[in-house]
N, C-alpha and C. Protein backbone atom coordinates (compact mmCIF):
# COMPACT_ATOMS: atom_id res chain seq x y z
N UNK A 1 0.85 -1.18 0.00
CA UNK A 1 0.00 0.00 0.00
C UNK A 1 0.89 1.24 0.00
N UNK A 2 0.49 1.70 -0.86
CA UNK A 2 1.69 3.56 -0.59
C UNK A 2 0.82 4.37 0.43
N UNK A 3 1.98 4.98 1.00
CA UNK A 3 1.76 6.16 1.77
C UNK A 3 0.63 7.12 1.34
N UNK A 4 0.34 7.33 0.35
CA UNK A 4 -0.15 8.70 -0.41
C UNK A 4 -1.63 8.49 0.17
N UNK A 5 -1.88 7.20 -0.58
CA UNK A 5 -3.35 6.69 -0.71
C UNK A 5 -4.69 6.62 0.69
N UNK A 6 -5.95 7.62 0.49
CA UNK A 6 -6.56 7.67 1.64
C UNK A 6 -7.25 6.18 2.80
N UNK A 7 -7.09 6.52 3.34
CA UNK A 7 -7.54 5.08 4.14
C UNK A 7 -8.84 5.06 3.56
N UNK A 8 -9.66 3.88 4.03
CA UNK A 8 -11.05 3.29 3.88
C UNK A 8 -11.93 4.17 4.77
N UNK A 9 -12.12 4.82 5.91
CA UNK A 9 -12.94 5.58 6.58
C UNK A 9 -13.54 6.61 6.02
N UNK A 10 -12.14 6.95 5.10
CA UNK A 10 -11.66 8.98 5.22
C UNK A 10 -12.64 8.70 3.89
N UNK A 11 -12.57 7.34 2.93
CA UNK A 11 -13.28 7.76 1.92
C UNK A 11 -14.64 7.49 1.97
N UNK A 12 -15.42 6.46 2.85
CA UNK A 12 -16.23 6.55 3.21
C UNK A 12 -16.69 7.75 3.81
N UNK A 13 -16.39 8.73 4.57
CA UNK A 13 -16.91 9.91 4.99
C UNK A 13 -17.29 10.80 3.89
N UNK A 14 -16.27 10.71 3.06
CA UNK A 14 -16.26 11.63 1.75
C UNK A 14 -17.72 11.16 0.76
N UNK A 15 -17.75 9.72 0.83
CA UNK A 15 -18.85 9.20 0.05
C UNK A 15 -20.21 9.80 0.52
N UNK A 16 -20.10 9.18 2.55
CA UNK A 16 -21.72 10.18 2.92
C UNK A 16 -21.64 11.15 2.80
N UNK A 17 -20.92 12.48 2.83
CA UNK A 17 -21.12 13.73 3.01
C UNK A 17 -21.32 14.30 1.44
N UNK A 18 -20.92 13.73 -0.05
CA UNK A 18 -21.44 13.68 -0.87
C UNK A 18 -22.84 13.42 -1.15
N UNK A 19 -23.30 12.40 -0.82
CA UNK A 19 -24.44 11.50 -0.66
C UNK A 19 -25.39 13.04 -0.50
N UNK A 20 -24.95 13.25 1.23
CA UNK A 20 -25.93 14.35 1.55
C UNK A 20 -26.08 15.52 1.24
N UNK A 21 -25.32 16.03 0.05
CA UNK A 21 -24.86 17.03 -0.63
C UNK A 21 -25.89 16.65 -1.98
N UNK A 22 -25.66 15.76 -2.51
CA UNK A 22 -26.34 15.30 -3.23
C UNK A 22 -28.16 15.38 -2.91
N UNK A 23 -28.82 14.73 -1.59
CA UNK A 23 -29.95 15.04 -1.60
C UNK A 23 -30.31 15.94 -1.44
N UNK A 24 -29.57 16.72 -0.38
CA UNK A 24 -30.58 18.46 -0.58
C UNK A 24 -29.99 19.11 -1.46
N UNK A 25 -29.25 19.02 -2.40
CA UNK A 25 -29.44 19.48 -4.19
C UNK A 25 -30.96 19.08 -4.60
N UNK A 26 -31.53 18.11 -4.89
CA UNK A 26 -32.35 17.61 -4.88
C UNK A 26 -33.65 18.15 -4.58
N UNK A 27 -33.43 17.89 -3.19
CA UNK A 27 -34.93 18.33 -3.05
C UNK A 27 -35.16 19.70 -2.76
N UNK A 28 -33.87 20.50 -3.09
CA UNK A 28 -33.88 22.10 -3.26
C UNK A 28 -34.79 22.15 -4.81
N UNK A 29 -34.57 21.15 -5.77
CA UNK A 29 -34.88 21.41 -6.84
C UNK A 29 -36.45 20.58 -7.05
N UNK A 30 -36.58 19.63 -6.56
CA UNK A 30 -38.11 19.38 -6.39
C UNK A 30 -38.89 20.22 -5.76
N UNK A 31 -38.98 20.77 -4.67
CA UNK A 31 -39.34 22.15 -4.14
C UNK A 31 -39.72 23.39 -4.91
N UNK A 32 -38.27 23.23 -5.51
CA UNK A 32 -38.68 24.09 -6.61
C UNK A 32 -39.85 24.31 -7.93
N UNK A 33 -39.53 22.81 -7.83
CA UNK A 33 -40.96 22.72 -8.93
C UNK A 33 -42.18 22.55 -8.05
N UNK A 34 -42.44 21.68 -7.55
CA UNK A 34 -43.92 21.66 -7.19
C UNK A 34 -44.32 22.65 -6.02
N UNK A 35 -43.70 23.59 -5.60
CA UNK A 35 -44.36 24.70 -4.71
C UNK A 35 -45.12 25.32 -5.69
N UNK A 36 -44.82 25.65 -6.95
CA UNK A 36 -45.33 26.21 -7.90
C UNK A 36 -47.02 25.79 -8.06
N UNK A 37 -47.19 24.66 -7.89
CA UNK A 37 -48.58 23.82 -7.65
C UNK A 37 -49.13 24.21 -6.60
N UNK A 38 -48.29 23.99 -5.35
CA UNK A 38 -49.24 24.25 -3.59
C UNK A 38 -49.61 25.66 -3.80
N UNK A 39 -48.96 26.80 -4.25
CA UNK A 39 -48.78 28.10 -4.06
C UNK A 39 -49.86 28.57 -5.28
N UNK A 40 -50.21 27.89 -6.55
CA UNK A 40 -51.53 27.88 -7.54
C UNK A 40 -52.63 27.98 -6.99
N UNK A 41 -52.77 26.57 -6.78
CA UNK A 41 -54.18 26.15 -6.44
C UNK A 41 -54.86 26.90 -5.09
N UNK A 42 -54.21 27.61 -4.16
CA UNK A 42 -54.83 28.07 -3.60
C UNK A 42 -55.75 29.57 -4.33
N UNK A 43 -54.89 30.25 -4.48
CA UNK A 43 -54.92 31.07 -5.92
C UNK A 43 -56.28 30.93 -6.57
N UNK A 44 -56.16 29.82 -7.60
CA UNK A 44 -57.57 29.27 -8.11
C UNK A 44 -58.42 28.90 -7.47
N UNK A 45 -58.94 28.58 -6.30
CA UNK A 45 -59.37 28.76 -5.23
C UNK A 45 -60.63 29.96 -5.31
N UNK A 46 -59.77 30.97 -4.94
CA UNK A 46 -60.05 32.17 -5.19
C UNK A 46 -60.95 32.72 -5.84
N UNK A 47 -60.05 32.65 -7.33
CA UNK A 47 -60.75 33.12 -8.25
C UNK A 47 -62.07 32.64 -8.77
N UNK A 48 -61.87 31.09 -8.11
CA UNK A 48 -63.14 30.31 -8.09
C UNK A 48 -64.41 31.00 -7.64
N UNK A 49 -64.01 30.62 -6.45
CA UNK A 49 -64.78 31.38 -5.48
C UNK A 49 -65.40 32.90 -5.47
N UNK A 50 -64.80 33.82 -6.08
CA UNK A 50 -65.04 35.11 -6.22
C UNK A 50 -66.45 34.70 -7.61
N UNK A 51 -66.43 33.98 -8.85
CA UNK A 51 -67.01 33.28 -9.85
C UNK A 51 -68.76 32.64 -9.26
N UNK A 52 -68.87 32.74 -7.69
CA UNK A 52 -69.46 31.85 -6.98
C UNK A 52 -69.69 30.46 -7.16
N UNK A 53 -68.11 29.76 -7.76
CA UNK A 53 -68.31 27.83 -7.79
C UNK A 53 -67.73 27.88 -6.66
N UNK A 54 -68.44 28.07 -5.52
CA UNK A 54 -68.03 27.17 -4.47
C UNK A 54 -67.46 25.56 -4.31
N UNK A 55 -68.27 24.68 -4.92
CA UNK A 55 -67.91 23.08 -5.00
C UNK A 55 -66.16 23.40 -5.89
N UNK A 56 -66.15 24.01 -6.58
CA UNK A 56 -64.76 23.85 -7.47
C UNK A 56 -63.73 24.32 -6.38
N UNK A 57 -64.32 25.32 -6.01
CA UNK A 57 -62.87 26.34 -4.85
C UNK A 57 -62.71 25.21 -3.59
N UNK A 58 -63.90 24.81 -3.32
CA UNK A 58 -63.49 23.47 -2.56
C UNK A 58 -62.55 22.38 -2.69
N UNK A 59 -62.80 22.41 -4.06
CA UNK A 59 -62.02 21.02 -4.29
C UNK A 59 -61.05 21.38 -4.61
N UNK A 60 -60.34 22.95 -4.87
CA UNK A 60 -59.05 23.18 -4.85
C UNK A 60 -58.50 23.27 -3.54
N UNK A 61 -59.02 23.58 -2.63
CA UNK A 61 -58.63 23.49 -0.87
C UNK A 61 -57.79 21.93 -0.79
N UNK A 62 -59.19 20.90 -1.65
CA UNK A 62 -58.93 19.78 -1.05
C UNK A 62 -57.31 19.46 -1.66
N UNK A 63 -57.19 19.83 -3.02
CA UNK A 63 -55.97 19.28 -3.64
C UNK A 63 -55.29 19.91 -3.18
N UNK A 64 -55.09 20.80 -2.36
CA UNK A 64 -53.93 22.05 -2.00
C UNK A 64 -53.89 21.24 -0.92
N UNK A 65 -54.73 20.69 0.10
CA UNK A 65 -53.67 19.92 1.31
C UNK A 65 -53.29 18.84 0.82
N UNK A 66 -53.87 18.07 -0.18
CA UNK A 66 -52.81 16.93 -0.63
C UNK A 66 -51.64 17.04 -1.17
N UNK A 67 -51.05 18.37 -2.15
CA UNK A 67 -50.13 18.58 -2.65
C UNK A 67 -49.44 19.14 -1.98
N UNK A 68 -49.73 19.59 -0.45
CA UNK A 68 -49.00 20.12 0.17
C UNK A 68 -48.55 18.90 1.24
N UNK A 69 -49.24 18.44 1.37
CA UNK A 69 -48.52 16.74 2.17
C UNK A 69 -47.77 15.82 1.26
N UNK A 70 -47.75 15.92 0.64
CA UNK A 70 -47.36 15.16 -0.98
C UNK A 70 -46.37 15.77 -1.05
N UNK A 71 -46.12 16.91 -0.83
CA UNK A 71 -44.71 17.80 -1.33
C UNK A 71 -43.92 17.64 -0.10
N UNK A 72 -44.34 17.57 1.37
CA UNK A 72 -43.54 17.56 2.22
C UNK A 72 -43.18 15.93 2.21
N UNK A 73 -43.90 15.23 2.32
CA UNK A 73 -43.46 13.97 2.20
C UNK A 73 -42.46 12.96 1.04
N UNK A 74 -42.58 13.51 -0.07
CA UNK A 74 -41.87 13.24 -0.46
C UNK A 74 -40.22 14.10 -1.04
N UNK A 75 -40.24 15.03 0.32
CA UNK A 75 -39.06 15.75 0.41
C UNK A 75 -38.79 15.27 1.39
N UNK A 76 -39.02 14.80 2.17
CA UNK A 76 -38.35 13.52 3.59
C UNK A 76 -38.02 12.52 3.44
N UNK A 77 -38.92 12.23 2.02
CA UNK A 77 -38.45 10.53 1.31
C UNK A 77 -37.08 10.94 0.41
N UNK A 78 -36.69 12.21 -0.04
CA UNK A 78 -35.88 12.26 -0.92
C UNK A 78 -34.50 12.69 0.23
N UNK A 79 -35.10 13.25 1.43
CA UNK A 79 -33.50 13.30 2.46
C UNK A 79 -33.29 11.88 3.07
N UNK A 80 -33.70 11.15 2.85
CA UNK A 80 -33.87 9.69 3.34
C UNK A 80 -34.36 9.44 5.00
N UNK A 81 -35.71 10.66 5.33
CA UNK A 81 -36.11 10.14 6.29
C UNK A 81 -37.28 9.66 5.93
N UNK A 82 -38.03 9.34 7.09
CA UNK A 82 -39.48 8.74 7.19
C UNK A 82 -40.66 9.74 6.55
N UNK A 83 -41.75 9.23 5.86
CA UNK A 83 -42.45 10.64 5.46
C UNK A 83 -43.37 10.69 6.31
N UNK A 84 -43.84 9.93 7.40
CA UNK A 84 -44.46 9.76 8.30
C UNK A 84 -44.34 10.62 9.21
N UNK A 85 -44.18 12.13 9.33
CA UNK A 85 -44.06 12.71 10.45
C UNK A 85 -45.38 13.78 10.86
N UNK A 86 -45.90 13.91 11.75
CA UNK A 86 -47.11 14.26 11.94
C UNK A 86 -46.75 15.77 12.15
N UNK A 87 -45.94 16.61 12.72
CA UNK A 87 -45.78 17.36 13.07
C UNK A 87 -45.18 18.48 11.35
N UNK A 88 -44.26 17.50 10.26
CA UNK A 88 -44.11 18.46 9.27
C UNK A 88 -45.26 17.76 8.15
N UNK A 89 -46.28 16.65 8.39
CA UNK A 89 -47.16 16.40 7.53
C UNK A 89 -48.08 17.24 7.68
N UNK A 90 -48.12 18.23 9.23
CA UNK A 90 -49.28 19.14 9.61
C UNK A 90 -48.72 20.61 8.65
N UNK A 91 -47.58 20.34 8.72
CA UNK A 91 -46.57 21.55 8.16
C UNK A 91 -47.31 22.09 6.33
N UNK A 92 -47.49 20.51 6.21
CA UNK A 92 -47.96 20.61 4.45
C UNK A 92 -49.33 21.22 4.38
N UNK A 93 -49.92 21.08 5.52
CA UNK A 93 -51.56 21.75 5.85
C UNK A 93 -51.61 23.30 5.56
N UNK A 94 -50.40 24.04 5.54
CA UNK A 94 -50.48 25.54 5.54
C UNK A 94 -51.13 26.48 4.47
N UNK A 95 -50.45 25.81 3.46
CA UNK A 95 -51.26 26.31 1.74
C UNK A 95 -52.39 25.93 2.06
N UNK A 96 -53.43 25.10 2.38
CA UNK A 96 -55.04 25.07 2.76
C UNK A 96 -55.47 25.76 3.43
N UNK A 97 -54.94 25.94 5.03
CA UNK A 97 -55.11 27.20 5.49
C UNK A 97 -54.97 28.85 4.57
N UNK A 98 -54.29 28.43 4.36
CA UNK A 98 -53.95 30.21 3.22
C UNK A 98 -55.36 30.30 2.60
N UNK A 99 -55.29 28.87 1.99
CA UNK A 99 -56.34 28.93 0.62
C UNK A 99 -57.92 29.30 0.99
N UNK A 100 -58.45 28.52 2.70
CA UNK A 100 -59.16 29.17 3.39
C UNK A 100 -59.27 30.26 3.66
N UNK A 101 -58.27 30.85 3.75
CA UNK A 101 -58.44 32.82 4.18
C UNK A 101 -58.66 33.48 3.12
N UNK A 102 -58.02 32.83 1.86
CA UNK A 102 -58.43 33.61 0.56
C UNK A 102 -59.55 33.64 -0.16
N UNK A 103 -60.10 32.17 -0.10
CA UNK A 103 -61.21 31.70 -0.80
C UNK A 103 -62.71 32.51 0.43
N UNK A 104 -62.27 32.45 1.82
CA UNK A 104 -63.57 32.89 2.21
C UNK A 104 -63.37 33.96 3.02
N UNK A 105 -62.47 34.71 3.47
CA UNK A 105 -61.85 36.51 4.07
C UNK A 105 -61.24 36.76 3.53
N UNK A 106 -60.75 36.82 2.13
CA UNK A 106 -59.65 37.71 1.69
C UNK A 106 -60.06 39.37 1.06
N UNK A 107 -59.65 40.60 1.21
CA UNK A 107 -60.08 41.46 1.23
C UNK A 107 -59.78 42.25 0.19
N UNK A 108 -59.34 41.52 -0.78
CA UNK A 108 -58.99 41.53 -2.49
C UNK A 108 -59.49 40.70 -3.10
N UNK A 109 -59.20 41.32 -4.72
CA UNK A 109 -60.29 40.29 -5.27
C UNK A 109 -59.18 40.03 -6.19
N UNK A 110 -59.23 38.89 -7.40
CA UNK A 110 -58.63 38.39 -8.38
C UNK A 110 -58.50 39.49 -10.22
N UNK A 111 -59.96 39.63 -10.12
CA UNK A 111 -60.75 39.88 -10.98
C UNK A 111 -60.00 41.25 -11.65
C-alpha cells in the first residue's frame, strides 16, 4: 500500500457527506418545482370562489392539502427520512389554510 493513498474511513466519509450534498441538491430542486402547484391552487381557489363555484374552490382546498402533504413527504423521502411525520405532515396543511383565508376573508379580489 503507498503512503499517499486515503484510508477506507476517510473515503467513506467523503462518500456520505457527498451522498448528503447530493440530496438536498435535490430536493432544493423538487421544491422548486412543485411549490409552484401548492402556491396555484390556492390562488384558483379564489378566483373560483369570487365566480361563486363554491364546489370547485373546494375542491381546490382539497388538492392544495394533498399537494402540500405530498410535497412535504416526499421531500423527507428524498433526504432519506421517514415521510411519516405528523408534526411536518401538519406543516404541508399551511397552503389550505392560506387557501381558506383567501377563498372565504380575503379582502382583495382576483378579478
Amino acid at each position: 500500500m503507498r503512503g499517499d493513498a486515503p484510508s477506507q474511513p476517510v473515503v467513506a466519509e467523503e462518500l456520505e457527506s457527498l451522498d448528503r450534498v447530493r440530496r438536498r441538491v435535490t430536493v432544493i430542486g423538487f421544491l422548486a418545482i412543485a411549490l409552484h402547484g401548492v402556491v396555484a391552487l390556492p390562488l384558483v381557489g379564489q378566483y373560483l370562489a369570487e365566480d361563486d363555484r363554491m364546489p370547485e374552490a373546494v375542491l381546490m382546498l382539497v388538492m392544495t392539502a394533498l399537494a402540500g402533504m405530498l410535497t412535504v413527504a416526499i421531500s423527507r423521502v428524498i433526504l432519506g427520512r421517514s415521510p411519516l411525520s405528523v408534526p411536518w405532515l401538519a406543516f404541508g396543511l399551511l397552503p389550505m389554510l392560506a387557501g381558506v383565508y383567501l377563498v372565504w376573508w380575503a379582502p382583495f379580489t382576483l378579478h
